[in-house]
C-alpha atoms as a PDB file:
ATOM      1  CA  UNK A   1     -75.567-170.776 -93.269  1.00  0.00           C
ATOM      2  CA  UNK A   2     -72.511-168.361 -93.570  1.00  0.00           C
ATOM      3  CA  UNK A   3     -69.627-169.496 -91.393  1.00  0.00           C
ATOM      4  CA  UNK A   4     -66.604-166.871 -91.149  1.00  0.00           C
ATOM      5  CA  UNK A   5     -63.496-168.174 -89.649  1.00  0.00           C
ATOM      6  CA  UNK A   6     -61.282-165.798 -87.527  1.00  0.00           C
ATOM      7  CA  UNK A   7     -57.966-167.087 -86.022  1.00  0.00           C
ATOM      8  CA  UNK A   8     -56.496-163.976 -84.443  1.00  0.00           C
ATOM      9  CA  UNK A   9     -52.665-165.099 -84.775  1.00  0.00           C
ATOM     10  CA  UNK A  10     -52.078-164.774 -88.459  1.00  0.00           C
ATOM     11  CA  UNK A  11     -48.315-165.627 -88.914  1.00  0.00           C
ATOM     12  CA  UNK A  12     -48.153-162.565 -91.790  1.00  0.00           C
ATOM     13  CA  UNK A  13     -50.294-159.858 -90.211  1.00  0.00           C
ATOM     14  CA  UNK A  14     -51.175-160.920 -86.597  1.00  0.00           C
ATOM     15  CA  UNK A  15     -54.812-159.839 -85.607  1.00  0.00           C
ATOM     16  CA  UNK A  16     -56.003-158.862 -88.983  1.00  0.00           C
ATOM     17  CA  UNK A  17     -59.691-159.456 -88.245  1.00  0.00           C
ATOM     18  CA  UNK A  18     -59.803-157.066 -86.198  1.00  0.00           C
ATOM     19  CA  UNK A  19     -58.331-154.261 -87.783  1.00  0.00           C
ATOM     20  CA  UNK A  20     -60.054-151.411 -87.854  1.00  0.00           C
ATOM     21  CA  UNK A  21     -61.553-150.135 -91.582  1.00  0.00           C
ATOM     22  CA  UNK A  22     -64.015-147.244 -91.405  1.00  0.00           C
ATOM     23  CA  UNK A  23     -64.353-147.359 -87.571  1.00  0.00           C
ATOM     24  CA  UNK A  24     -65.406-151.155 -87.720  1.00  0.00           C
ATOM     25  CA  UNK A  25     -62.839-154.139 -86.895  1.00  0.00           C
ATOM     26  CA  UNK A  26     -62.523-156.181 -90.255  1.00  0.00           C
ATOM     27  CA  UNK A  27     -64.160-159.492 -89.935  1.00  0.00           C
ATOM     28  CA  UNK A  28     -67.563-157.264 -88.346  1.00  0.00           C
ATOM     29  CA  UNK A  29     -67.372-155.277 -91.614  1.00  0.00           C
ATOM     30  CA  UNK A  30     -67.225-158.699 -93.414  1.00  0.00           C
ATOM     31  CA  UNK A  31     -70.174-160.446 -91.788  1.00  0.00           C
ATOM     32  CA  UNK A  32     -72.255-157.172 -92.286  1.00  0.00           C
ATOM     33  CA  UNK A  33     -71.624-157.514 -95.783  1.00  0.00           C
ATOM     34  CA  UNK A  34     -73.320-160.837 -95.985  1.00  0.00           C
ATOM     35  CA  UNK A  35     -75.611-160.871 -93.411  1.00  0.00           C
ATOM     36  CA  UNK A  36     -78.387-160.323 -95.416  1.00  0.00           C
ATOM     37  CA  UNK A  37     -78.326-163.279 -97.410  1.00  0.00           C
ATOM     38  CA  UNK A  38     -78.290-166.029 -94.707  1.00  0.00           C
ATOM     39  CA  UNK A  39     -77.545-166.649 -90.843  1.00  0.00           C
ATOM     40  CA  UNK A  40     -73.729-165.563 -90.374  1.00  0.00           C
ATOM     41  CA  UNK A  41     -72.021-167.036 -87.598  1.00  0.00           C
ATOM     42  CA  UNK A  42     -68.016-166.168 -86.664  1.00  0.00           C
ATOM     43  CA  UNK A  43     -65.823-169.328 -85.917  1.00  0.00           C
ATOM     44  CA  UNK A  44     -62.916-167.810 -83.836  1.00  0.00           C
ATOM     45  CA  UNK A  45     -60.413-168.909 -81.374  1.00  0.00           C
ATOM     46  CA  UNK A  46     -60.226-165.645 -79.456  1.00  0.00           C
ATOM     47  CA  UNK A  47     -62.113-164.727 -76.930  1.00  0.00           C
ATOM     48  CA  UNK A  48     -62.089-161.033 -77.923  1.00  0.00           C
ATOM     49  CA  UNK A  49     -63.414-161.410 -81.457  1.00  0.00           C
ATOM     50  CA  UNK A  50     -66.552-163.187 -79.692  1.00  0.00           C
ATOM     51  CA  UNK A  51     -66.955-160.331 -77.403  1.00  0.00           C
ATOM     52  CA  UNK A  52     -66.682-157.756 -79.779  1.00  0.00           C
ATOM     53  CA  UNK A  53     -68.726-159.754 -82.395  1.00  0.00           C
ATOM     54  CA  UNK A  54     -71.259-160.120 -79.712  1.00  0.00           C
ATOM     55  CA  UNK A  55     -71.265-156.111 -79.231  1.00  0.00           C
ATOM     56  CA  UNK A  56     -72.324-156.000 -82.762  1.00  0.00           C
ATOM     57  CA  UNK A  57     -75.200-157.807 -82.187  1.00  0.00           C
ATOM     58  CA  UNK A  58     -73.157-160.743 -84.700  1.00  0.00           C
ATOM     59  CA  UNK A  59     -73.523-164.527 -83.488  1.00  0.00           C
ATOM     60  CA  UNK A  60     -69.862-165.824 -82.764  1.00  0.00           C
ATOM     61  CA  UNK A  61     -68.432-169.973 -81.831  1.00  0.00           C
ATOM     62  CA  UNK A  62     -65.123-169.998 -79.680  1.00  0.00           C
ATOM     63  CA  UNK A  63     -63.206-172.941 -81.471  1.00  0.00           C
ATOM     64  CA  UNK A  64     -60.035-174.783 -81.018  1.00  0.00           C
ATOM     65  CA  UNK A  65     -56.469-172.707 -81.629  1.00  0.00           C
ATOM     66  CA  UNK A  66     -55.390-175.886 -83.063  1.00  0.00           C
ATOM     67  CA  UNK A  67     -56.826-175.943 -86.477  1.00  0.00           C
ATOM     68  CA  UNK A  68     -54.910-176.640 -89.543  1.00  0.00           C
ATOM     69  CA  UNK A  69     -57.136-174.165 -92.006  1.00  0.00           C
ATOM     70  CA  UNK A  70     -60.278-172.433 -91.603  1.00  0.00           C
ATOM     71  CA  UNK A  71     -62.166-174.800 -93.136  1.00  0.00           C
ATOM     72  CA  UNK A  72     -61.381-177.025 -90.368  1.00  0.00           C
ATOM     73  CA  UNK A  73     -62.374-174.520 -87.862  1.00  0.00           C
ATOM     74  CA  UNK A  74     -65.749-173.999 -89.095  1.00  0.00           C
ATOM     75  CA  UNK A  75     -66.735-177.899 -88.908  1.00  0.00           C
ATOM     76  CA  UNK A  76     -66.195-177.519 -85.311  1.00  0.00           C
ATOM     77  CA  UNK A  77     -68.538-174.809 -85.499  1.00  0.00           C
ATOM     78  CA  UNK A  78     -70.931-176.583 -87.475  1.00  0.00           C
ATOM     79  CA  UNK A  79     -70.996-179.592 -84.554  1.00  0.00           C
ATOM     80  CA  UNK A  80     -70.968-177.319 -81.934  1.00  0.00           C
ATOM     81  CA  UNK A  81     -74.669-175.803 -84.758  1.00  0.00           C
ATOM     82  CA  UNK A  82     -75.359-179.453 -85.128  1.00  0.00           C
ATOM     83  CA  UNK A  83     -76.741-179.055 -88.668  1.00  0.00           C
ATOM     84  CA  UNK A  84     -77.692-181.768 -90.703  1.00  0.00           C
ATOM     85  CA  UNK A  85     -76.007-183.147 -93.546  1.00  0.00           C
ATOM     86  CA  UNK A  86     -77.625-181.508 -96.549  1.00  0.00           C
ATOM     87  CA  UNK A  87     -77.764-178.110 -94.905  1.00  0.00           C
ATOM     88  CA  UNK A  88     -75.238-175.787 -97.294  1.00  0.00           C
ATOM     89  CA  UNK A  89     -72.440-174.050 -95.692  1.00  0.00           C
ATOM     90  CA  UNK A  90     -70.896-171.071 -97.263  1.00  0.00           C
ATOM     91  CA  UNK A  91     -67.113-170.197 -95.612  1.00  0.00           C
ATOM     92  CA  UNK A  92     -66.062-166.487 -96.032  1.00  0.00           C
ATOM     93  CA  UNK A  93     -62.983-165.525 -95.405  1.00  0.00           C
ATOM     94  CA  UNK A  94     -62.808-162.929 -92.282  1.00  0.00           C
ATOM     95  CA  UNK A  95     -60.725-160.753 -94.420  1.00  0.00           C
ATOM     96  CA  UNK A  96     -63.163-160.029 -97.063  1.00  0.00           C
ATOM     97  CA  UNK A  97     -64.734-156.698 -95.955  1.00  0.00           C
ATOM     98  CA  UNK A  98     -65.444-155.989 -99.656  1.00  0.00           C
ATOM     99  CA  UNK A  99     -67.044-159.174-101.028  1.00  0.00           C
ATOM    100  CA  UNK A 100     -70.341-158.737-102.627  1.00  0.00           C
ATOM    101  CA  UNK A 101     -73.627-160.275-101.912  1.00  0.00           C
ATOM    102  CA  UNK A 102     -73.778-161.699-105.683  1.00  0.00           C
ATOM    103  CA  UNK A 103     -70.690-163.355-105.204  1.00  0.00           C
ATOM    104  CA  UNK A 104     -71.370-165.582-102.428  1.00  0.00           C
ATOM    105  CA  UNK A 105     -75.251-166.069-103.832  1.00  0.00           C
ATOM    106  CA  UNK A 106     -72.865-167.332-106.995  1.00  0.00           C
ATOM    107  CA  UNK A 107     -71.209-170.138-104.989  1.00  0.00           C
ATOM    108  CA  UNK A 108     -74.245-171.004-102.762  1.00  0.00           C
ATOM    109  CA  UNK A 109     -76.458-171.821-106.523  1.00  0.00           C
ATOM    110  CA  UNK A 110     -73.253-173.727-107.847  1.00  0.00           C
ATOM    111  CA  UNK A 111     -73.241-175.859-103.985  1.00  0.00           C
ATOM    112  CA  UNK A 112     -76.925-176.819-104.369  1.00  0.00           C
ATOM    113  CA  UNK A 113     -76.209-177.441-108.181  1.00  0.00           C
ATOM    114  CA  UNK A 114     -73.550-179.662-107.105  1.00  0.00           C
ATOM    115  CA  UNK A 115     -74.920-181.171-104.017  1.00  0.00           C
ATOM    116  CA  UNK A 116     -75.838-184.395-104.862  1.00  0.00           C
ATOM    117  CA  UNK A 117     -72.520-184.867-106.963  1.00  0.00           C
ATOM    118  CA  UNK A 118     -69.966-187.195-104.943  1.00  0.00           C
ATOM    119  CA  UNK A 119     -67.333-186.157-106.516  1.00  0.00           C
ATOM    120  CA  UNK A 120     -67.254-182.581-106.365  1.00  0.00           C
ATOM    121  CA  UNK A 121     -66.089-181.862-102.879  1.00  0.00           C
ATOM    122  CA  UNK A 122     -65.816-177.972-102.820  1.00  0.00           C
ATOM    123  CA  UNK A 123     -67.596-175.111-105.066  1.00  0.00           C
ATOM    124  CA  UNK A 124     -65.974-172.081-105.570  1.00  0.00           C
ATOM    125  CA  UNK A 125     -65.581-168.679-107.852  1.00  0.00           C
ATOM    126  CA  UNK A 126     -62.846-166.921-109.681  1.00  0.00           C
ATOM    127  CA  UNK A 127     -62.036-163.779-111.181  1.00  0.00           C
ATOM    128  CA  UNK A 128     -60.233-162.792-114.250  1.00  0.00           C
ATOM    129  CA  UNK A 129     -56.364-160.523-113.147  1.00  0.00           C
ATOM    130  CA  UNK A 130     -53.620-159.278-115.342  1.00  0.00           C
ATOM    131  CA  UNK A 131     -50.589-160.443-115.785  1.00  0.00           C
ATOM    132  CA  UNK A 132     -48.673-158.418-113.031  1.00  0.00           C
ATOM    133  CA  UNK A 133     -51.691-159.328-110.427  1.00  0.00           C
ATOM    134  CA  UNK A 134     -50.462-163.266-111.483  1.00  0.00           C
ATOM    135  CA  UNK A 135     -47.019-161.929-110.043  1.00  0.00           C
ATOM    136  CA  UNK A 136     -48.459-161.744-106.288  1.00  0.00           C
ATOM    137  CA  UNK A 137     -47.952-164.855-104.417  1.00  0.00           C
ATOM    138  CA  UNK A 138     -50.761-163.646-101.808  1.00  0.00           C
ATOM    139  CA  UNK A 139     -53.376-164.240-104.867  1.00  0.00           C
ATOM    140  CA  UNK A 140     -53.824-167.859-105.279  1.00  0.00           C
ATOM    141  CA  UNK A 141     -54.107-168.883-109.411  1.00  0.00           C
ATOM    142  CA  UNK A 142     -56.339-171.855-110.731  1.00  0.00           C
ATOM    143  CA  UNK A 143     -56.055-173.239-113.365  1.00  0.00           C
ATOM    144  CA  UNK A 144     -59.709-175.311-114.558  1.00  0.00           C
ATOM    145  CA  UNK A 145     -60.585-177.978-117.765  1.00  0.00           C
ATOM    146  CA  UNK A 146     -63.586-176.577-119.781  1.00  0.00           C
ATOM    147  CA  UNK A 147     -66.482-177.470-116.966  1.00  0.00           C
ATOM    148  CA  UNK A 148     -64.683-175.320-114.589  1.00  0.00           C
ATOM    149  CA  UNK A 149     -63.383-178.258-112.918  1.00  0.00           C
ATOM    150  CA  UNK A 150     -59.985-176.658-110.855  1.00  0.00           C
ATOM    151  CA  UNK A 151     -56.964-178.249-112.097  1.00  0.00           C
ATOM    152  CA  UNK A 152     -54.471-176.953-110.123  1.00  0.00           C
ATOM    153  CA  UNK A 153     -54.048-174.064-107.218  1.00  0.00           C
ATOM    154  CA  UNK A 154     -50.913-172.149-106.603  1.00  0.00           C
ATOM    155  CA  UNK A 155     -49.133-169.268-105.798  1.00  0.00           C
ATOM    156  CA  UNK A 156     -47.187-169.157-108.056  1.00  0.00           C
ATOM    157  CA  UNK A 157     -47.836-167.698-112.115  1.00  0.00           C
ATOM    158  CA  UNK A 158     -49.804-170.317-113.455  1.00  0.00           C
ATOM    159  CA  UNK A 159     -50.093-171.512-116.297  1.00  0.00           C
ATOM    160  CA  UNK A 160     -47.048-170.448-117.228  1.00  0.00           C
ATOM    161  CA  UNK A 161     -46.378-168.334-120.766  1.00  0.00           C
ATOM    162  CA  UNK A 162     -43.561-169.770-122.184  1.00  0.00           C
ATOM    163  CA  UNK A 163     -43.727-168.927-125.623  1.00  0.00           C
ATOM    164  CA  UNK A 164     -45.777-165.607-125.658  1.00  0.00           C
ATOM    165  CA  UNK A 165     -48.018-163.091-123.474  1.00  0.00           C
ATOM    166  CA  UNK A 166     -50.801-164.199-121.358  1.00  0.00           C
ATOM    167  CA  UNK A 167     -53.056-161.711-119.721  1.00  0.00           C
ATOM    168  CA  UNK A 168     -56.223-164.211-118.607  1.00  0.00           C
ATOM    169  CA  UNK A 169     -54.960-165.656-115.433  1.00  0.00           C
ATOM    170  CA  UNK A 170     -57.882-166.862-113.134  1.00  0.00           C
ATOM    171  CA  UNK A 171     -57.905-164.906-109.430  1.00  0.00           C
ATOM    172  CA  UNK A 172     -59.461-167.638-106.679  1.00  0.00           C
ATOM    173  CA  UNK A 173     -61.761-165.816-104.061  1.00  0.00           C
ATOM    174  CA  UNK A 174     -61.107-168.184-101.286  1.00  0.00           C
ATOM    175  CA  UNK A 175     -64.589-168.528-100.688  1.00  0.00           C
ATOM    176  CA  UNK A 176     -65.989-172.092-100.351  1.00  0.00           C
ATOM    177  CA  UNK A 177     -69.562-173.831-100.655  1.00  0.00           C
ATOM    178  CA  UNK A 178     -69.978-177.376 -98.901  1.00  0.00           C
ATOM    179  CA  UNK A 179     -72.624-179.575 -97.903  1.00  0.00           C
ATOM    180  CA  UNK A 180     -72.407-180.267 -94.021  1.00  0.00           C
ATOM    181  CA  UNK A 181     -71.508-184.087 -96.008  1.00  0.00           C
ATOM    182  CA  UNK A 182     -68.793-182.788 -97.925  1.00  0.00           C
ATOM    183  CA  UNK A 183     -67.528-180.207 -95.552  1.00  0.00           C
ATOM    184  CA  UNK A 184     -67.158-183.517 -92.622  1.00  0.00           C
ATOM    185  CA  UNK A 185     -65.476-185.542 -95.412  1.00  0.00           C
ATOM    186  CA  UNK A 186     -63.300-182.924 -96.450  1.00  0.00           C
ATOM    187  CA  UNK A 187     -62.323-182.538 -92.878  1.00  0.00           C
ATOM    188  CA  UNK A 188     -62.084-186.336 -92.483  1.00  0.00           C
ATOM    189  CA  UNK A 189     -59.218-186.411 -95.005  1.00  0.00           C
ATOM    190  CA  UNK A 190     -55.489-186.408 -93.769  1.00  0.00           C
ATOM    191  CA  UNK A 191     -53.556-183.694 -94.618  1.00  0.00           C
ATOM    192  CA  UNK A 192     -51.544-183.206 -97.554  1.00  0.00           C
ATOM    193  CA  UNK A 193     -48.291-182.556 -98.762  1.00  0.00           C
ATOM    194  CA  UNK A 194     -49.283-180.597-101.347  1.00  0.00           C
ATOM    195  CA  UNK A 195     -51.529-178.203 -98.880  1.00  0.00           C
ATOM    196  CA  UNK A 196     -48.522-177.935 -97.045  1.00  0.00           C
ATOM    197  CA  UNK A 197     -46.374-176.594 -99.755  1.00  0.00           C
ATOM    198  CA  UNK A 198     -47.865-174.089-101.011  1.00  0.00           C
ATOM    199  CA  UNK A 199     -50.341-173.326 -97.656  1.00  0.00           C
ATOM    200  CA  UNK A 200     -53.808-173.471 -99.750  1.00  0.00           C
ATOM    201  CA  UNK A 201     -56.604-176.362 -97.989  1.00  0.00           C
ATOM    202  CA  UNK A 202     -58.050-176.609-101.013  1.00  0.00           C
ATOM    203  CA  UNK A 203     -55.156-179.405-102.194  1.00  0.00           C
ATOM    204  CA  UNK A 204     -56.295-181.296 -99.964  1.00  0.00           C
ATOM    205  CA  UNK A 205     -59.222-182.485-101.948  1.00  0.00           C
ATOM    206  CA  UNK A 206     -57.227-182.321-104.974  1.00  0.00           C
ATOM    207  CA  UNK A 207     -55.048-184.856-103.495  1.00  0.00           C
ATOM    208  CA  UNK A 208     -57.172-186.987-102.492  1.00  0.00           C
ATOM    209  CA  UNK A 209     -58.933-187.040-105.669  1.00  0.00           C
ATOM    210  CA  UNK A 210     -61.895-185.182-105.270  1.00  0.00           C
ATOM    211  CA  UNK A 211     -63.226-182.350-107.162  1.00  0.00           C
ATOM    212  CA  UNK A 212     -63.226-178.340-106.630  1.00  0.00           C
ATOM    213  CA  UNK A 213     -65.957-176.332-108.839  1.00  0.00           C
ATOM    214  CA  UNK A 214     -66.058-172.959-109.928  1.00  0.00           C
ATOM    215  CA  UNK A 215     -67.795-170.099-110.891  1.00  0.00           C
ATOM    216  CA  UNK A 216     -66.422-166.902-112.856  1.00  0.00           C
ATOM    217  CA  UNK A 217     -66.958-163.798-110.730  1.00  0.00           C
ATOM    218  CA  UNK A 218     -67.553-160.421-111.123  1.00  0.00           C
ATOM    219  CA  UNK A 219     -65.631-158.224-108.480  1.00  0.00           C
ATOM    220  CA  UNK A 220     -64.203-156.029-106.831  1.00  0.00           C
ATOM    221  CA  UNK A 221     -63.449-157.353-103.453  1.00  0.00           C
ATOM    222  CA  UNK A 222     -59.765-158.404-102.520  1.00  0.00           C
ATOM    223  CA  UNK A 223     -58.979-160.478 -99.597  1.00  0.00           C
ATOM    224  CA  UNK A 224     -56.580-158.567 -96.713  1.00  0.00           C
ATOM    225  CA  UNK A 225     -53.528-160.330 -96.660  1.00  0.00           C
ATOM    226  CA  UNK A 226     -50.756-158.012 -95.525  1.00  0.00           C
ATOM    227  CA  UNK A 227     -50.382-154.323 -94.064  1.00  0.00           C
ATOM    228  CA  UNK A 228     -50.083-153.304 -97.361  1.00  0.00           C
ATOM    229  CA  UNK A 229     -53.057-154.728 -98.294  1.00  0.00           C
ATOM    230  CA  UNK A 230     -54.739-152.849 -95.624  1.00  0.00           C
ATOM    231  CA  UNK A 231     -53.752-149.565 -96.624  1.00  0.00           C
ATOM    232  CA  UNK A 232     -55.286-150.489-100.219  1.00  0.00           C
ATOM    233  CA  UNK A 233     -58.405-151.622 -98.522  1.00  0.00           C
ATOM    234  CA  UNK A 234     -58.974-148.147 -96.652  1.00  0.00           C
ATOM    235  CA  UNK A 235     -58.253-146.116 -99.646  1.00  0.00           C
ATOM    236  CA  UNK A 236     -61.446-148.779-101.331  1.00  0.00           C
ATOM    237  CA  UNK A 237     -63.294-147.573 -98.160  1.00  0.00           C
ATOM    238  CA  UNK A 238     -62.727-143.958 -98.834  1.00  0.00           C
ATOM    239  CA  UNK A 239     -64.233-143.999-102.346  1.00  0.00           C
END
């Protein structure tokens, strides 16, 4: 099961799901590109992203406006779904109109790898950037011990090169693997400070002492985070 959350009133670029790339709003684009790997449902709280993911012939969950991260939003959508606990849910970011089918195949073998694990709460990928791509706050760093255990998230340049160059930074794909188990205790979990800060769920776990694994990624696919980032995007579309 694919689960793309959609809040339409993004505080940096307000209704970025639906803007248009090639003639198709952005979060359709998205579950198009995935669609044929698994069911895809959208978990939204806006009325018009359900009709128009309807007129796409795309299954779509109104959900709460309330949520505190996506993640939250699409374990309303799996209650509303009522799936059972070992059933493996994939959450892919509405702005990922890029993201290839290997990718998400990538974190959906490393969830059912993982799946009878306690610890590990979240599965996840990364990609290799440069050293000026480490510079953008809007693409979130890990840091991970030698399983490819995360050690730390941020936005900001991590780790950082005091005494020399460092061009291996690790790019997280905010793309998430859970079991419906781990996805209800994740959800389950208070917030934390830490997720607060720097505005990335995955802390949460980390706080709380569970585990996020990850997989090394090859892509191309960038998440749509500002206007700017649009205009990249539909020069990617034009090529």
């Amino acid at each position: 099961m694919i689960i793309i959350p959609a809040r339409i009133g993004s505080s940096r670029f307000p209704n970025k799901v639906l803007a248009d790339i090639g003639g198709m709003p952005m979060v359709i684009r998205t579950a198009r590109a995935v669609e044929s790997i698994d069911r895809v449902v959208i978990a939204t709280d806006s009325q018009e992203v359900i009709d128009i993911a309807l007129s796409h012939g795309i299954e779509a969950i109104l959900t709460a406006s309330s949520h505190q991260s996506g993640t939250d939003r699409i374990y309303e959508a799996v209650e509303i779904l009522k799936l059972e606990d070992d059933e493996i849910v994939i959450n892919v970011q509405g702005d990922e109109p890029f993201i290839e089918i290997e990718v998400v195949e990538a974190i959906y073998n490393l969830t059912q790898k993982n799946i009878k694990n306690a610890k590990i709460m979240m599965n996840s990928c990364y990609k290799f950037i440069t050293n000026p791509e480490a510079d953008d706050p809007n693409i979130v760093k890990v840091v991970t011990d030698s399983d490819d255990i995360a050690l730390y998230f941020s936005r900001a340049k991590v780790p950082y090169p005091r005494d020399h160059h460092f061009d291996s930074y690790k790019g997280h794909l905010g793309i998430y693997g859970f079991s419906v188990k781990s996805l209800r205790e994740f959800c389950n979990l208070t917030p934390a400070p830490l997720e607060d800060i720097e505005k990335l769920e995955q802390l949460r776990a980390m706080y709380h002492s569970y585990s996020i694994a990850l997989v090394e990624v090859d892509t191309q696919s960038f998440g749509i985070d500002t206007v700017e980032d649009l205009d990249k995007a539909l020069k990617h579309h034009r090529l």
